[in-house]
N, C-alpha and C. Protein backbone atom coordinates (compact mmCIF):
# COMPACT_ATOMS: atom_id res chain seq x y z
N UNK A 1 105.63 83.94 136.38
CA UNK A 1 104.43 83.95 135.58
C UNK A 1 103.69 82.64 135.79
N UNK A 2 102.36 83.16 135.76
CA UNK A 2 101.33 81.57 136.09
C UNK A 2 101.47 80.91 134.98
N UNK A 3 100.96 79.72 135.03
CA UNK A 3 100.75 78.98 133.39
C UNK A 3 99.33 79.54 132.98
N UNK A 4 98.48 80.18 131.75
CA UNK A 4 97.85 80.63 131.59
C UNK A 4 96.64 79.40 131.33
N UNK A 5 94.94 79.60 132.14
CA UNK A 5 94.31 78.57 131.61
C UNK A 5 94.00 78.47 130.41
N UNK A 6 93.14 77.32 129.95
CA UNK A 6 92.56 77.07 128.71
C UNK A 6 91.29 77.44 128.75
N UNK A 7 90.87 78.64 127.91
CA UNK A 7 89.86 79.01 127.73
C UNK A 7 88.94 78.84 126.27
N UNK A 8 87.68 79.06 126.46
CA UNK A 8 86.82 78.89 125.43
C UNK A 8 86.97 80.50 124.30
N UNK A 9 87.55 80.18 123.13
CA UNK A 9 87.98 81.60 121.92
C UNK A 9 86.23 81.83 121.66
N UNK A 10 85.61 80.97 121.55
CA UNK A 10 84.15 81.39 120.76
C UNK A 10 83.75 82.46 121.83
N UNK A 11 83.84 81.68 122.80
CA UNK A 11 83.18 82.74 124.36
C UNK A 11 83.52 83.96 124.16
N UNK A 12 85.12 84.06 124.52
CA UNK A 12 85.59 85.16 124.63
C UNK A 12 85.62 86.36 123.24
N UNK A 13 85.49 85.84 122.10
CA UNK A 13 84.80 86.59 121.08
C UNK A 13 83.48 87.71 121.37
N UNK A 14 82.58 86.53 121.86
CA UNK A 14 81.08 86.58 122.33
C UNK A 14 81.40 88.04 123.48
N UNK A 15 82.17 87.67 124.25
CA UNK A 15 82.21 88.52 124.92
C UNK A 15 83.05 89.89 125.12
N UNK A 16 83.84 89.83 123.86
CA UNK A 16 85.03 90.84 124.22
C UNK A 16 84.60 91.45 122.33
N UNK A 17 83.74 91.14 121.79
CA UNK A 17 83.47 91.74 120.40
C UNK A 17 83.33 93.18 120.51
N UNK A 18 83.05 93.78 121.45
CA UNK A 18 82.92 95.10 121.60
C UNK A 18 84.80 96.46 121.66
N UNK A 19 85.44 94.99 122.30
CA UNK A 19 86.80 95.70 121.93
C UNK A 19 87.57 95.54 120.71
N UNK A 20 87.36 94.75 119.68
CA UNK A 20 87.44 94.54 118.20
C UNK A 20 87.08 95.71 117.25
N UNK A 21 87.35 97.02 117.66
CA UNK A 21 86.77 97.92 116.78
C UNK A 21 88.30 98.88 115.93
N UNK A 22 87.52 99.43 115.07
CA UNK A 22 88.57 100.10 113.89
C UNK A 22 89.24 101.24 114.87
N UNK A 23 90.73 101.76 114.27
CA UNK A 23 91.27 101.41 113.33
C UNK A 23 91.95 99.92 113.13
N UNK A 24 92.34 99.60 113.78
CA UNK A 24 93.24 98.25 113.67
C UNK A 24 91.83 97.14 114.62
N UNK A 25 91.52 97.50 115.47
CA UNK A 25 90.95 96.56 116.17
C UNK A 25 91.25 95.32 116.69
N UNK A 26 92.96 95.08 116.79
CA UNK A 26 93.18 93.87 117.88
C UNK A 26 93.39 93.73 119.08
N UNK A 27 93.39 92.53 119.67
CA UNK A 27 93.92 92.07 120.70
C UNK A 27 94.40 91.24 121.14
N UNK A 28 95.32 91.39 121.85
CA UNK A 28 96.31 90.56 122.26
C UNK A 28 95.99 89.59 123.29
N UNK A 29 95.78 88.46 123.04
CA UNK A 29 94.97 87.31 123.80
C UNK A 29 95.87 87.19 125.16
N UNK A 30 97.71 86.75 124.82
CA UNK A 30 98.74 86.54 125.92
C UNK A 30 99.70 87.40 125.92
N UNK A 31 99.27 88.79 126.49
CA UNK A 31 100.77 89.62 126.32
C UNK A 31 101.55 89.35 127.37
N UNK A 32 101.53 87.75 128.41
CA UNK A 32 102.72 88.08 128.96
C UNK A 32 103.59 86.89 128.24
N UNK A 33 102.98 85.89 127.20
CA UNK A 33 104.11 84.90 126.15
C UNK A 33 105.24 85.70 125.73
N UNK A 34 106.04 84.22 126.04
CA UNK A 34 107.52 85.03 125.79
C UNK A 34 107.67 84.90 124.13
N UNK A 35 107.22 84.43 123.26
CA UNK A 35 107.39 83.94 122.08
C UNK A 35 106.24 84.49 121.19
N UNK A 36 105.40 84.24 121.50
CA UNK A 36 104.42 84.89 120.04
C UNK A 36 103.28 85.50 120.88
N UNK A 37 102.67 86.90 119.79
CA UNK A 37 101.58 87.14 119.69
C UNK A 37 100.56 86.62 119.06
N UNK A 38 99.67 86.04 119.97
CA UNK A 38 98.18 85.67 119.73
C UNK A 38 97.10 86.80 119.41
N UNK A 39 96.52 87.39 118.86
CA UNK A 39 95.71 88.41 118.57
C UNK A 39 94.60 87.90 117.74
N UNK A 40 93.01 88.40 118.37
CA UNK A 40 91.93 88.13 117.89
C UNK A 40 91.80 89.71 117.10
N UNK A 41 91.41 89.96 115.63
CA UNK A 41 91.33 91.07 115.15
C UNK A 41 89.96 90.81 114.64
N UNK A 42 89.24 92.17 114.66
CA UNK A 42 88.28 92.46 114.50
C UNK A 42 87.88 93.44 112.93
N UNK A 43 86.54 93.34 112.49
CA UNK A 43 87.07 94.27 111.29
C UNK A 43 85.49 95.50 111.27
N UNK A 44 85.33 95.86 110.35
CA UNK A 44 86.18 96.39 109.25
C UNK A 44 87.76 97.01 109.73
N UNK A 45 88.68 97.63 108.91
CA UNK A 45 89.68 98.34 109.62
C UNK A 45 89.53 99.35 108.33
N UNK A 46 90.35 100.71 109.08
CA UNK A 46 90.85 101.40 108.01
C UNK A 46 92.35 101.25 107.78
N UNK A 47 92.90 100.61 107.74
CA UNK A 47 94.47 100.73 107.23
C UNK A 47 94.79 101.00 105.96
N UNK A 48 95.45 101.63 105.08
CA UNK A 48 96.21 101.61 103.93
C UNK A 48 97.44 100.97 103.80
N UNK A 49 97.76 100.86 105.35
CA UNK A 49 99.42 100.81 105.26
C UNK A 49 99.80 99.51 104.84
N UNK A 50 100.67 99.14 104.65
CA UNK A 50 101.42 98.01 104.38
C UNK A 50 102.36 97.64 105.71
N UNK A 51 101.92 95.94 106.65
CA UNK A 51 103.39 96.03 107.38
C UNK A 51 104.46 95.09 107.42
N UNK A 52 105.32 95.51 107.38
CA UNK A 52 106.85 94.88 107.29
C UNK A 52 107.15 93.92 108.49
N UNK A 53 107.38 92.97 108.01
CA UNK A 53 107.64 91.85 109.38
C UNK A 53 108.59 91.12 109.13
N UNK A 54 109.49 91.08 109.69
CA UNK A 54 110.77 90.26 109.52
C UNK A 54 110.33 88.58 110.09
N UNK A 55 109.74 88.15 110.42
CA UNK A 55 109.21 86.48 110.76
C UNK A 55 107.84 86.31 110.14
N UNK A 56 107.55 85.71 109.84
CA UNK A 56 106.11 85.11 109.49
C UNK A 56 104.98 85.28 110.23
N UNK A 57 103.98 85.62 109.39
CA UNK A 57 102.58 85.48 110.21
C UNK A 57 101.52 84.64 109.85
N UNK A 58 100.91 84.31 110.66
CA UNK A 58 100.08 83.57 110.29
C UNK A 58 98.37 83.95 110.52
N UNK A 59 97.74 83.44 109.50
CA UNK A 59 96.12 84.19 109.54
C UNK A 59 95.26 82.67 109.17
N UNK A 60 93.83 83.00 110.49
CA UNK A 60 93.04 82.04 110.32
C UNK A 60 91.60 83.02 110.51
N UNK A 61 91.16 82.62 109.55
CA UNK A 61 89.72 83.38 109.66
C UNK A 61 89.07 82.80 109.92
N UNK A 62 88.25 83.18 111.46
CA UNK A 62 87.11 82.38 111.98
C UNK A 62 85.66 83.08 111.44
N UNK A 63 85.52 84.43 111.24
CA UNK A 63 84.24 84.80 110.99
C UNK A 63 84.37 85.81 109.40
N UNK A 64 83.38 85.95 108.78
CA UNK A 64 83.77 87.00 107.66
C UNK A 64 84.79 86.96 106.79
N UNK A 65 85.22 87.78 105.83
CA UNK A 65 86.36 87.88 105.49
C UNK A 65 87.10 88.88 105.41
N UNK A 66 88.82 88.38 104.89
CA UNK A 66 89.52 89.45 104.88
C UNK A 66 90.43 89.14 103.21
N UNK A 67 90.82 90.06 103.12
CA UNK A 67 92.18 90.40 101.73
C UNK A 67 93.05 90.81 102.37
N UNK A 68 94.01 90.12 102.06
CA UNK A 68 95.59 90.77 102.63
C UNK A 68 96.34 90.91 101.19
N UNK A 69 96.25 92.12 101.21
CA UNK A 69 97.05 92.67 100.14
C UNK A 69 98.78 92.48 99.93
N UNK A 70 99.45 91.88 99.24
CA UNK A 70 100.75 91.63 99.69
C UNK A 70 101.34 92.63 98.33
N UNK A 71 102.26 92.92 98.95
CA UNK A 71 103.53 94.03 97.66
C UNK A 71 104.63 92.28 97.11
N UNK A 72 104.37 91.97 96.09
CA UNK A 72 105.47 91.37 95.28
C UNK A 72 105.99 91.88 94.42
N UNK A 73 107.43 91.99 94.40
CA UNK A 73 108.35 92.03 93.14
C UNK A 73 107.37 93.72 92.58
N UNK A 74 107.15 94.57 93.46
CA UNK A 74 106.67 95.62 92.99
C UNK A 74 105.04 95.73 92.09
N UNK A 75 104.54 94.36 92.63
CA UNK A 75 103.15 94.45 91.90
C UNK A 75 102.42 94.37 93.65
N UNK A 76 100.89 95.01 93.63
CA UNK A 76 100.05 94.46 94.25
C UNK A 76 99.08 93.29 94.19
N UNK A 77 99.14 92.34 94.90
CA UNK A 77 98.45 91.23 95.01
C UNK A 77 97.73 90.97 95.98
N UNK A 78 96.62 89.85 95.32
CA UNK A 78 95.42 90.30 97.03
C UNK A 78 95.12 88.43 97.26
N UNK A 79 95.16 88.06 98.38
CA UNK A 79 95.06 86.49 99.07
C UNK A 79 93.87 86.87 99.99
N UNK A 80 92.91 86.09 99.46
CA UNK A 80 91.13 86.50 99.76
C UNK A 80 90.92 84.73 100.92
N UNK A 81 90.68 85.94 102.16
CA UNK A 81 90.49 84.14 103.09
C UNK A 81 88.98 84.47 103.20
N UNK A 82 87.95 83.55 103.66
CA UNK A 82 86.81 83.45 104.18
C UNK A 82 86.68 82.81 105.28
N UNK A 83 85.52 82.20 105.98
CA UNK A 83 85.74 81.51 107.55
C UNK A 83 86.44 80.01 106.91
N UNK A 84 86.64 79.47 108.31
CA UNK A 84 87.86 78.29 108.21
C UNK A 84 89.23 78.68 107.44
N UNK A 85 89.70 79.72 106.39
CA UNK A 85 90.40 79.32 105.92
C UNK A 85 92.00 80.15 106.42
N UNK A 86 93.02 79.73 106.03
CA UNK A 86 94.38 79.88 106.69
C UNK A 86 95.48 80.28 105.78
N UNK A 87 96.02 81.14 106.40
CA UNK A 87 97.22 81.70 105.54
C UNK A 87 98.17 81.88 106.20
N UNK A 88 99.21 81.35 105.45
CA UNK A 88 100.89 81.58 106.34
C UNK A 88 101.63 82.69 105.66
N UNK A 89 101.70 83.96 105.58
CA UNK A 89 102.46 85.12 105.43
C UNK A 89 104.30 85.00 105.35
N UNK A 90 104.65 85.05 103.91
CA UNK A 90 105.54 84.90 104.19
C UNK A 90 106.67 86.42 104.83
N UNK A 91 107.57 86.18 105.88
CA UNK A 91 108.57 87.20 106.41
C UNK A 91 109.35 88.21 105.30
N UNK A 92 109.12 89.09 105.71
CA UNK A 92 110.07 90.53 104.52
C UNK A 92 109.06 90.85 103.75
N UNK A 93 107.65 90.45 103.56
CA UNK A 93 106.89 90.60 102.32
C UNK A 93 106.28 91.50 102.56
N UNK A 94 106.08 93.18 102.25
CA UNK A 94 104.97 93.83 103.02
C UNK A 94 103.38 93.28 102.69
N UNK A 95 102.69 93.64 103.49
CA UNK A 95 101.26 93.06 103.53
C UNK A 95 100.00 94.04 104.28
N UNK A 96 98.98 94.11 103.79
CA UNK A 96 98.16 95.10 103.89
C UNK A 96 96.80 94.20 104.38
N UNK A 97 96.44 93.73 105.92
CA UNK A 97 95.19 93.01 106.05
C UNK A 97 94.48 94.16 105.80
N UNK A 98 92.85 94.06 104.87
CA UNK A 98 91.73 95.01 104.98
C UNK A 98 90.96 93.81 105.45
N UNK A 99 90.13 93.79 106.45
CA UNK A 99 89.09 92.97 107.07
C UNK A 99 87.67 93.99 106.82
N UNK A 100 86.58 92.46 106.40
CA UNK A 100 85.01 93.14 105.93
C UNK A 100 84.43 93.67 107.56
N UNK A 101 83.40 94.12 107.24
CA UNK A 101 82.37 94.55 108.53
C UNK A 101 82.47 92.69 108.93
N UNK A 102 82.31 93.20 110.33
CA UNK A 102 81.91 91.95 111.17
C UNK A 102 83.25 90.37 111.13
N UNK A 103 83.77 91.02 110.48
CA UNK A 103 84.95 89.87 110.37
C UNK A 103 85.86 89.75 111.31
N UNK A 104 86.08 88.43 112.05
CA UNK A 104 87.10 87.60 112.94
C UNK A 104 88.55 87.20 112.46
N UNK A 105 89.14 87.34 112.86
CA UNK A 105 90.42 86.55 112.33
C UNK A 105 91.33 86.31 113.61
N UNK A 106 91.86 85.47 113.36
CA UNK A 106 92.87 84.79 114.48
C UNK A 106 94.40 85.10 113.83
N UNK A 107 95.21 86.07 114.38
CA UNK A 107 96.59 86.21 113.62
C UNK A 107 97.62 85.76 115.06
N UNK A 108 98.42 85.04 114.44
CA UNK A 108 99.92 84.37 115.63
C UNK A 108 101.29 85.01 114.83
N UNK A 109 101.98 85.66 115.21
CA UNK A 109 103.13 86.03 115.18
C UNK A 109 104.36 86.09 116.18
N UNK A 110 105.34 86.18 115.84
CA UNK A 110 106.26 86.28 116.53
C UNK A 110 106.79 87.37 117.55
N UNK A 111 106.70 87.64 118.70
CA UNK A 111 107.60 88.28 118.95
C UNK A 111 108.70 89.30 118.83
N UNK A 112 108.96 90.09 118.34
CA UNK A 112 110.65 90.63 117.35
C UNK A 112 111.69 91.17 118.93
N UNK A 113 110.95 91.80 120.18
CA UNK A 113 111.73 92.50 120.99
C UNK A 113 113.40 91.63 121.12
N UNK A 114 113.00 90.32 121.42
CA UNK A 114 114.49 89.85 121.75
C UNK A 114 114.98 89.18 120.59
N UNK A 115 114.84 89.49 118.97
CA UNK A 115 115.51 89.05 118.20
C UNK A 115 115.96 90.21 117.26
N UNK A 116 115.63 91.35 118.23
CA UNK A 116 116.43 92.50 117.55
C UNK A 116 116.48 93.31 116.30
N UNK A 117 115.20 93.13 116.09
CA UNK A 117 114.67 93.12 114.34
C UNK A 117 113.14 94.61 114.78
N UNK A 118 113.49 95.41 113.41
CA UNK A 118 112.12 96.19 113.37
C UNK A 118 111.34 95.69 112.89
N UNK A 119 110.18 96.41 112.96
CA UNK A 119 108.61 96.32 112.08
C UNK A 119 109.16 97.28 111.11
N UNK A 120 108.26 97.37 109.83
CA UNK A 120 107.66 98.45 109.24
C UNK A 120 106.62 98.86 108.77
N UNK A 121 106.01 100.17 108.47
CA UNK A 121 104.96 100.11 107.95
C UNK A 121 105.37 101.31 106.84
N UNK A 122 104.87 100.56 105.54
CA UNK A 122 104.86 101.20 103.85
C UNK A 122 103.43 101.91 103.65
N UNK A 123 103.73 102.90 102.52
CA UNK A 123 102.20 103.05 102.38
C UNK A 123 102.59 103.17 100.67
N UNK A 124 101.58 102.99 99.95
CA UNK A 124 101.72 102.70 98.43
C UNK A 124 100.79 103.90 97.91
N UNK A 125 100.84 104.60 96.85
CA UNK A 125 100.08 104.88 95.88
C UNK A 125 98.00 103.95 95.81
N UNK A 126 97.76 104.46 95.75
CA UNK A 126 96.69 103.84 95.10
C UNK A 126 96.25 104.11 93.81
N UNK A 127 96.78 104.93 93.18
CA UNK A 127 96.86 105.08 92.02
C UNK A 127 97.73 104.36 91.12
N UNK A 128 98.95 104.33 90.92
CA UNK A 128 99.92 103.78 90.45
C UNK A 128 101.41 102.75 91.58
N UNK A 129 100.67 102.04 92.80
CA UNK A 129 101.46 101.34 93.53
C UNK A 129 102.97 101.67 93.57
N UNK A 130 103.44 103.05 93.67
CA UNK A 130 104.49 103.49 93.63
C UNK A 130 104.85 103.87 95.08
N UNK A 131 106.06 103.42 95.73
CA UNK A 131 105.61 103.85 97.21
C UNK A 131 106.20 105.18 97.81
N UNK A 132 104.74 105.54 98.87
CA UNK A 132 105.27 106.86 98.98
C UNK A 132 106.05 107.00 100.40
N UNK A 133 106.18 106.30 101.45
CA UNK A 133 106.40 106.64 102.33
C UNK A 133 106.85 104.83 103.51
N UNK A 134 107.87 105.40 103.95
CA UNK A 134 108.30 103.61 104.70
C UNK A 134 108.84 104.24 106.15
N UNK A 135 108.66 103.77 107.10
CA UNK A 135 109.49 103.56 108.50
C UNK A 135 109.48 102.50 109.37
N UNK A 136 110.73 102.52 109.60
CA UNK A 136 110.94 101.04 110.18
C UNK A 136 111.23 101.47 112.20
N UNK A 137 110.84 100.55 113.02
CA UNK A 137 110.62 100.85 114.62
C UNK A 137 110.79 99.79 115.06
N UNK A 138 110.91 99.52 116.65
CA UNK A 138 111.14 97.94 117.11
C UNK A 138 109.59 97.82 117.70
N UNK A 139 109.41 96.82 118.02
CA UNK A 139 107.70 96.79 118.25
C UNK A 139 107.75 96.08 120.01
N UNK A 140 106.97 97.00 120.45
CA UNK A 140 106.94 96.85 121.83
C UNK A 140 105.35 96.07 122.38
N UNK A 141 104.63 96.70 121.84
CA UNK A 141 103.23 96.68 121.68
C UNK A 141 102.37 96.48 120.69
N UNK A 142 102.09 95.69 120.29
CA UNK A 142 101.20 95.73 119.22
C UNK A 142 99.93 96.29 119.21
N UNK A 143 99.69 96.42 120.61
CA UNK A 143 98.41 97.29 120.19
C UNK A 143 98.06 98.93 120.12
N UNK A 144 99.40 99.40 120.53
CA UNK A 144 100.05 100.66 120.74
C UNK A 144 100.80 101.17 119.79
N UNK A 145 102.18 100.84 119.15
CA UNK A 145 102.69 100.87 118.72
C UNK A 145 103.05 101.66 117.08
N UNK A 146 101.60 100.82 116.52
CA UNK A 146 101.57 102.07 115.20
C UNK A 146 100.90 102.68 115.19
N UNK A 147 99.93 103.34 115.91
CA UNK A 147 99.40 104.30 115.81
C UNK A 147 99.95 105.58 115.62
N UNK A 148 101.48 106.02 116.91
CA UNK A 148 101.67 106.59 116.39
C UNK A 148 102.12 107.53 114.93
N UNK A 149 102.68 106.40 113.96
CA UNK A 149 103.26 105.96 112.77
C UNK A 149 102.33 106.29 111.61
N UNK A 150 100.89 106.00 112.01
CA UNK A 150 99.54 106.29 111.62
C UNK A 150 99.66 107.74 111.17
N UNK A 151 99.17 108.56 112.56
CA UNK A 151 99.18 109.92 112.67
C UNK A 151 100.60 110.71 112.22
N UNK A 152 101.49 110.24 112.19
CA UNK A 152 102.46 110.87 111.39
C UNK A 152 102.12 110.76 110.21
N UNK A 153 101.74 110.04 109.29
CA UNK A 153 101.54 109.62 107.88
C UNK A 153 100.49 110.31 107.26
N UNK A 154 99.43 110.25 108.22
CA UNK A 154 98.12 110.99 108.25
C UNK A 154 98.18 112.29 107.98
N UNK A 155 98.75 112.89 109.10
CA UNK A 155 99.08 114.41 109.23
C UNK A 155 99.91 115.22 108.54
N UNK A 156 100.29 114.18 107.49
CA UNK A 156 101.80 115.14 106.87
C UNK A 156 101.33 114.66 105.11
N UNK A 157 100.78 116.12 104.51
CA UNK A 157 100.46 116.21 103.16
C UNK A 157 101.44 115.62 102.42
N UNK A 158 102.62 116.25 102.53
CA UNK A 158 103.64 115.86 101.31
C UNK A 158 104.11 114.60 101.67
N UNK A 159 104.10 113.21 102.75
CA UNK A 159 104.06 112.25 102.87
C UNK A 159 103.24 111.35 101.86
N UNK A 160 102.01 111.90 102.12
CA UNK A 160 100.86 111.29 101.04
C UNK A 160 100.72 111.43 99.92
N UNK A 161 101.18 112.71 99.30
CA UNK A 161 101.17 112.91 97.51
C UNK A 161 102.64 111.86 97.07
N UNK A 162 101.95 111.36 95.49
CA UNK A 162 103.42 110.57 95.11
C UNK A 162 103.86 111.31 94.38
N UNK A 163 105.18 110.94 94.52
CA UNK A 163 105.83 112.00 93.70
C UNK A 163 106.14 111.54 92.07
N UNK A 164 105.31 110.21 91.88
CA UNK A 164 105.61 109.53 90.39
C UNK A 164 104.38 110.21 89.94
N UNK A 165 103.09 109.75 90.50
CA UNK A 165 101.78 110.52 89.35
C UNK A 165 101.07 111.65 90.13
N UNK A 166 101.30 112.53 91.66
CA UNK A 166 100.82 113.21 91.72
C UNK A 166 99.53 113.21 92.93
N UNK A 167 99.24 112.16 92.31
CA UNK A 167 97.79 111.50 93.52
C UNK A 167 97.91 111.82 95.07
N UNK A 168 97.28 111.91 95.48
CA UNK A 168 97.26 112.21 97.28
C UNK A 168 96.44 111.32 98.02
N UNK A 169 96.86 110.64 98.82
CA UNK A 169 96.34 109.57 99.69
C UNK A 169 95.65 110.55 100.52
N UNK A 170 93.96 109.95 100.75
CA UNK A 170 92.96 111.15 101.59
C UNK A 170 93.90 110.99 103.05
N UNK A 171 92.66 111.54 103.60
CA UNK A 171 93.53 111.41 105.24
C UNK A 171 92.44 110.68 105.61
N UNK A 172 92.66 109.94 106.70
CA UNK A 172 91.74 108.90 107.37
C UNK A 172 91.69 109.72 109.36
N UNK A 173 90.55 110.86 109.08
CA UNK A 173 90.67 110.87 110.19
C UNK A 173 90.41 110.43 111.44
N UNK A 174 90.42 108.65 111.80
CA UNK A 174 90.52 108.49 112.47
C UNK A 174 91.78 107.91 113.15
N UNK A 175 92.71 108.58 112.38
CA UNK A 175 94.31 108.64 112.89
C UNK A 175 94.76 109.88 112.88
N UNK A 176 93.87 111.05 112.27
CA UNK A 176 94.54 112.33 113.12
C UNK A 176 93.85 113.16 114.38
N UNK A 177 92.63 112.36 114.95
CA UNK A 177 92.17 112.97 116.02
C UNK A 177 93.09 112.77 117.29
C-alpha cells in the first residue's frame, strides 16, 4: 500500500457533495487504513435505527447540524452539535445520528474486522422508546453493510409494531426499493 497524500477536506467536500446523499450518505475517505474509518457524512438522512458499536466514535461537525440520539439506562437522549463542534461517542451506547438538510460531519471510528467484535443496529418505539427489534453482524463495509439490515426491518410488519403499546414504525421506502 502507498502512503496516502495530504489532501484539501474543504475541496473534496466541494467536490464529492453530490455523493453525500440519503439514506445514510457516507463516505469512506481511506478504505484501505488498517485502523480506522474516516467518513465524510452527508445529511439529511433517514435512519431510525440506533447503532451499536463496540469502540468509540467520534463526531465533528463541519457544516449544519446534527442530533445524535443516544439510548441511556433505557431513556432517550439527544447531544445537539452545530459547525465546529465535537463529540466523542461513548462504545456499547446505542446511538441514532439524524443529520439536518445540507449538513457535514466528519465521523472517525474504528475498525472492528480484526478485533472480532459486531456492529448492531436497534430500532426503538417512537412512541413509548420500548425496543422493538436488534441484530448484531461483523462490519465489513461501512458503506454497504446495513443496508441490508435496513430492508429487513423495513419490510417486515411485525418487526415494526411494539409489542408494549401497539404503535407501528412507518416504512421508509427508501430501504425497501
Amino acid at each position: 500500500m502507498s502512503i496516502a497524500q495530504p489532501f484539501n477536506l474543504k475541496q473534496w467536500i466541494s467536490e464529492n457533495r453530490s455523493l453525500l446523499k440519503p439514506p445514510v450518505g457516507n463516505k469512506n475517505l481511506y478504505k484501505d487504513a488498517g485502523d480506522y474509518i474516516v467518513m465524510i457524512v452527508g445529511g439529511p438522512n433517514a435512519r431510525k435505527d440506533y447503532h451499536y458499536n463496540e469502540t468509540e466514535e467520534l463526531f465533528y461537525q463541519l457544516e449544519g447540524e446534527i442530533e445524535v440520539h443516544i439510548q441511556e439506562n433505557g431513556h432517550k437522549k439527544t447531544m445537539k452539535l452545530g459547525p465546529d463542534d465535537m463529540y466523542l461517542h461513548p462504545a456499547k451506547v446505542p446511538h441514532s445520528p439524524v443529520r439536518k438538510e445540507g449538513s457535514i460531519g466528519l465521523v472517525i471510528e474504528r475498525k472492528r474486522k480484526h478485533l472480532n467484535i459486531n456492529d448492531g443496529l436497534l430500532w426503538f418505539c417512537d412512541n413509548c422508546n420500548h425496543k422493538l427489534h436488534e441484530v448484531y453482524f461483523p462490519l465489513n463495509d461501512i458503506e454497504q453493510d446495513f443496508l441490508k439490515h435496513f430492508k429487513d426491518f423495513y419490510t417486515n410488519k411485525d418487526l415494526r409494531t411494539c409489542n408494549q403499546c401497539g404503535e407501528v414504525m412507518p416504512v421508509d421506502k427508501r430501504f425497501t426499493a
